[in-house]
Protein backbone atom coordinates (compact mmCIF):
# COMPACT_ATOMS: atom_id res chain seq x y z
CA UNK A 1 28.82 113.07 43.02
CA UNK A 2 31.58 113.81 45.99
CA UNK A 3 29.52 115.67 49.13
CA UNK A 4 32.48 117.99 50.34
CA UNK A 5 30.46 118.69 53.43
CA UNK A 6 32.52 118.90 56.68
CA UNK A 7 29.51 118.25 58.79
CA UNK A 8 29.57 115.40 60.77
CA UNK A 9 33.48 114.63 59.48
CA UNK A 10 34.77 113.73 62.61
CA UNK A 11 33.86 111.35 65.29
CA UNK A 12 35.18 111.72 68.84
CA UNK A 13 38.17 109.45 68.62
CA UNK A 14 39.04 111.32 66.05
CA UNK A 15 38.76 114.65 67.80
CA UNK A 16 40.59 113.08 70.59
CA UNK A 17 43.09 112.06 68.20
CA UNK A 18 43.60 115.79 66.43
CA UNK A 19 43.31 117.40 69.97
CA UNK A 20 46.32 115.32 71.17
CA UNK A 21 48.60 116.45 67.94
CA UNK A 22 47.76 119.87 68.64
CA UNK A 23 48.59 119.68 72.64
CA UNK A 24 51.82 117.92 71.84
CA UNK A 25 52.86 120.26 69.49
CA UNK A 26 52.39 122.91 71.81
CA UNK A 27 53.72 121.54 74.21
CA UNK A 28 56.96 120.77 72.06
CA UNK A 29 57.72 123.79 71.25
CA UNK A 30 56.57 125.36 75.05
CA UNK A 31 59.34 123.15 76.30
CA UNK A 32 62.17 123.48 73.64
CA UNK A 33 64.96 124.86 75.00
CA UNK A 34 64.22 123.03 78.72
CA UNK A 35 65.91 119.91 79.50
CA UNK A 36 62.44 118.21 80.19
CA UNK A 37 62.77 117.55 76.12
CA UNK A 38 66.33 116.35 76.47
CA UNK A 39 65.62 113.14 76.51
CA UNK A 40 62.97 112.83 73.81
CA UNK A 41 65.04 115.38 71.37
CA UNK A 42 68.09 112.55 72.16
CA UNK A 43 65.74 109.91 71.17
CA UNK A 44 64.76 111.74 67.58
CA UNK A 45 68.42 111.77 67.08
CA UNK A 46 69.26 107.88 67.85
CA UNK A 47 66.16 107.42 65.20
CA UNK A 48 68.10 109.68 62.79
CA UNK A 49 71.09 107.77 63.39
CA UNK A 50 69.41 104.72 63.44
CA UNK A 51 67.97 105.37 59.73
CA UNK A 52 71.71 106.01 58.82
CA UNK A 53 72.26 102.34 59.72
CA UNK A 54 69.20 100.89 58.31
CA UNK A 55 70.36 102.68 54.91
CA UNK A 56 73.82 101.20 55.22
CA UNK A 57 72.21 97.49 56.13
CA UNK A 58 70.17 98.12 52.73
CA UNK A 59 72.86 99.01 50.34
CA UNK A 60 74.70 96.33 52.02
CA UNK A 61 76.83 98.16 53.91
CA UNK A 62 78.70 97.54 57.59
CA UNK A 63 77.34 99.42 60.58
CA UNK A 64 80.63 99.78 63.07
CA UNK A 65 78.84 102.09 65.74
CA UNK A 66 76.34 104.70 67.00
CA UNK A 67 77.04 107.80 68.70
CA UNK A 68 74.55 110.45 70.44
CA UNK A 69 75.84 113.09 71.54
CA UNK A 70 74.65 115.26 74.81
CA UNK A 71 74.63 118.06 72.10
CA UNK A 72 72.20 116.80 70.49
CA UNK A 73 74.26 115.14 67.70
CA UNK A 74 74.92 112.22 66.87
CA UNK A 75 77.54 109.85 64.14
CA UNK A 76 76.73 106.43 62.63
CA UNK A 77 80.48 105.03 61.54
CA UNK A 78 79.66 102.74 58.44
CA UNK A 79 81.73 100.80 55.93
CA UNK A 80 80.23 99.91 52.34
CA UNK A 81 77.05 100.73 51.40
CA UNK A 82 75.61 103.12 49.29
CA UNK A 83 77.15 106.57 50.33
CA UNK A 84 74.53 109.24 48.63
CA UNK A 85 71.79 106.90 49.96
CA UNK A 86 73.02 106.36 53.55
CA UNK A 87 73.63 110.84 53.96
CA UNK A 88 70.27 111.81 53.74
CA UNK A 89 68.29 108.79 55.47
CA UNK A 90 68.96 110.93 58.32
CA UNK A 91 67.17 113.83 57.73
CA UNK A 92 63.91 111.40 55.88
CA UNK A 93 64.06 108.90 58.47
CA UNK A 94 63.21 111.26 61.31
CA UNK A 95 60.38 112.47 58.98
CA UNK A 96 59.54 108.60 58.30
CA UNK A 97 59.65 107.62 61.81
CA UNK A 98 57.04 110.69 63.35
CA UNK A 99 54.56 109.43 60.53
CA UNK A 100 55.25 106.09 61.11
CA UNK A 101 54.57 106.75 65.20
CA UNK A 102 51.71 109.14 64.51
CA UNK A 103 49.80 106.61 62.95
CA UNK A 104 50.89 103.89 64.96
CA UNK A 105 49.05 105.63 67.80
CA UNK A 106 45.67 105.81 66.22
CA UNK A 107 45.21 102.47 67.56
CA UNK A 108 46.12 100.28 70.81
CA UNK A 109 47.40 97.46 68.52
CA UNK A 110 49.65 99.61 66.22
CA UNK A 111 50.73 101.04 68.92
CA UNK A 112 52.13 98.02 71.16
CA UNK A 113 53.52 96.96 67.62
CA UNK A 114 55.33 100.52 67.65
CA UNK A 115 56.31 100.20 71.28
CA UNK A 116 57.61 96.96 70.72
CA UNK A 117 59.54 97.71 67.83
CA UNK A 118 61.15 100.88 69.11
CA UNK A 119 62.43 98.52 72.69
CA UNK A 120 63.73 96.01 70.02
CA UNK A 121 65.20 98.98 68.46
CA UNK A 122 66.82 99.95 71.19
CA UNK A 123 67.94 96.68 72.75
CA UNK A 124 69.54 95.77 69.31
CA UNK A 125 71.61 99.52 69.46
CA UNK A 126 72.76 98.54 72.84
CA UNK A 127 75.78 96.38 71.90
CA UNK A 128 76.55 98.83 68.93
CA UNK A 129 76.77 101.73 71.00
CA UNK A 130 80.13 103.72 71.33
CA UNK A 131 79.55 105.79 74.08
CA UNK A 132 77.78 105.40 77.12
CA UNK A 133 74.78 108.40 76.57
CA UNK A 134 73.51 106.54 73.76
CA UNK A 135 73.55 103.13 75.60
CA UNK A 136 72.15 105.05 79.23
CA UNK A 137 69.25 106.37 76.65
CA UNK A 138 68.80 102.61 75.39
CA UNK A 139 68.43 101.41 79.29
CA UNK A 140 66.14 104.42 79.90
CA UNK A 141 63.95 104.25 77.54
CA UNK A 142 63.37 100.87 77.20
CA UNK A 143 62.32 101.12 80.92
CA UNK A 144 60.13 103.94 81.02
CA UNK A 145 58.01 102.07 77.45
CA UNK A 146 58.32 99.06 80.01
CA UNK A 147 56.68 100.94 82.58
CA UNK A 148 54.34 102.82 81.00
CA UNK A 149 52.91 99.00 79.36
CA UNK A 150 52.50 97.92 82.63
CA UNK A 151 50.33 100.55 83.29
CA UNK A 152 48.25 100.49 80.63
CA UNK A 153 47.55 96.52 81.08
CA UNK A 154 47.57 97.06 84.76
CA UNK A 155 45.82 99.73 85.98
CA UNK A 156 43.35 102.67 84.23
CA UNK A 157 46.55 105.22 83.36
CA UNK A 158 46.37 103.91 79.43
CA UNK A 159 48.81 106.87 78.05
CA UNK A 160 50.90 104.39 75.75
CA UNK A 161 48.95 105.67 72.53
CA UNK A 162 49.72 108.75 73.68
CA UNK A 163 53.10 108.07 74.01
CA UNK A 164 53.91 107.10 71.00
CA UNK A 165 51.93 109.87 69.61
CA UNK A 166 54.41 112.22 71.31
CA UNK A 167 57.47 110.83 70.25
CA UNK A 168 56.23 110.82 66.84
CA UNK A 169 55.27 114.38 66.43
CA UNK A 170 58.36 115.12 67.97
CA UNK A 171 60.70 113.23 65.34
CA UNK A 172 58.43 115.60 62.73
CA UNK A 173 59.19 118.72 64.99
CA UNK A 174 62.82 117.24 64.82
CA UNK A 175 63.28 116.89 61.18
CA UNK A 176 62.39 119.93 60.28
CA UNK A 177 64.68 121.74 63.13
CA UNK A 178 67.15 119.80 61.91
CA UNK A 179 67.17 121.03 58.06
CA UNK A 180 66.60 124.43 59.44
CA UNK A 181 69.64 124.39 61.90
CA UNK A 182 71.85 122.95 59.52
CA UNK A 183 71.54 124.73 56.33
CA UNK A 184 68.96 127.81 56.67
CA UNK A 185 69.90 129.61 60.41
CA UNK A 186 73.70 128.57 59.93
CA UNK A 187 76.39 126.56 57.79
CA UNK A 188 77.45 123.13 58.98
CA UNK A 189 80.25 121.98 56.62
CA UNK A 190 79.84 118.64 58.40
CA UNK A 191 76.16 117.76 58.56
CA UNK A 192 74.94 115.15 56.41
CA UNK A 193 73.78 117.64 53.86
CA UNK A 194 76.74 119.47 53.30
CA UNK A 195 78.60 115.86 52.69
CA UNK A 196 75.52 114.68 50.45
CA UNK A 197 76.40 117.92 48.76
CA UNK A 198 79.81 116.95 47.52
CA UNK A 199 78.73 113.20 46.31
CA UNK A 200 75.79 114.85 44.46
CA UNK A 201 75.14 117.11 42.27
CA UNK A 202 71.48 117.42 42.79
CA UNK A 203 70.70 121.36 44.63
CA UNK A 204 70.79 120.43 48.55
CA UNK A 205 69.81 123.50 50.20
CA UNK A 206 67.73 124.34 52.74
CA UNK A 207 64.76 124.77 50.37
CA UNK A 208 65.62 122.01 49.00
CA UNK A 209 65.83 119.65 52.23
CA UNK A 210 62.38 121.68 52.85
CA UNK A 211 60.71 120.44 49.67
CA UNK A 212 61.67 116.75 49.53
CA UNK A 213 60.48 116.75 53.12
């Protein structure tokens, strides 16, 4: 028989772990509209982008650039591929990513793996960049996850986990600001949804979006 008893359902890590969603959530949204989250909210969108690409790649596709924008936005110019798969990886790829990093951060391994991943990421987007935000965010983050490895192998300031933690719950944060901005608070006739919109003829509201998130 199941025992659907809470007591005892969480050991410390684990309340660490919970505690350190909640704070960076709070945190998040404390700090919206400062430019202390520029830089993270810029990285969210290179993932976005980036899961534009990786959509293309799969559908076998051509990937001719990257764009972020200081805005906030961003473009991924692609030729071939799959076009209603490639217009909404955007929007599920920054929803894929923050579970992806959330998880990754449970642990020190996953989370170097993560870490790693993301600089590789990063390096590789370097020499498809077309504009020089988007390759000044590449140099900048791949030095600060530098930096903040040699700390944690270095010295007793061991925040990567919690690192990657943040940037994960902020590409969830993202993802959902992002339907809600686009096609709930206002109309963009040239976000991803409004193009996925005239290629298919499934409903692609902002409930919609909401749901499949």
């Amino acid at each position: 028989m199941a025992n659907w008893e809470l007591k005892n359902c969480c050991k410390h890590e684990q309340t660490v772990f919970i505690a350190a969603i909640g704070v960076s959530i709070v945190v998040i949204l404390c700090l919206w509209r400062t430019f202390l989250l520029t830089p993270f909210k810029l990285i969210t969108v290179f993932l976005h982008e980036t899961s534009h690409a990786l959509a293309c790649k799969l559908t076998c596709g051509q990937v001719e650039g990257i764009q972020v924008l200081a805005d906030e936005g961003g473009a991924t110019h692609t030729r071939g591929g799959i076009y209603c798969v490639i217009l909404p990886a955007g929007y599920l790829g920054s929803s894929f990513w923050g579970m992806v990093f959330v998880l990754a951060s449970t642990k020190l391994l996953t989370a170097m793996i993560a870490a790693g991943c993301l600089v590789l990421a990063l390096f590789v987007v370097l020499f498809v960049a077309k504009n020089w935000l988007l390759r000044g965010l590449c140099i900048g983050f791949i030095i600060l996850i530098a930096v903040i490895w040699l700390l944690q192998e270095t010295t007793h300031v061991r925040i990567l986990r919690y690192a990657i933690l943040f940037i994960g719950v902020m590409n969830s944060l993202f993802s959902i600001y992002d339907i809600y901005d686009d096609l709930i608070s206002r109309r963009v006739n040239s976000s991803d949804a409004e193009k996925f919109a005239d290629v298919c003829p499934c409903p692609c509201n902002g409930l919609a979006w909401g749901v499949i998130w």
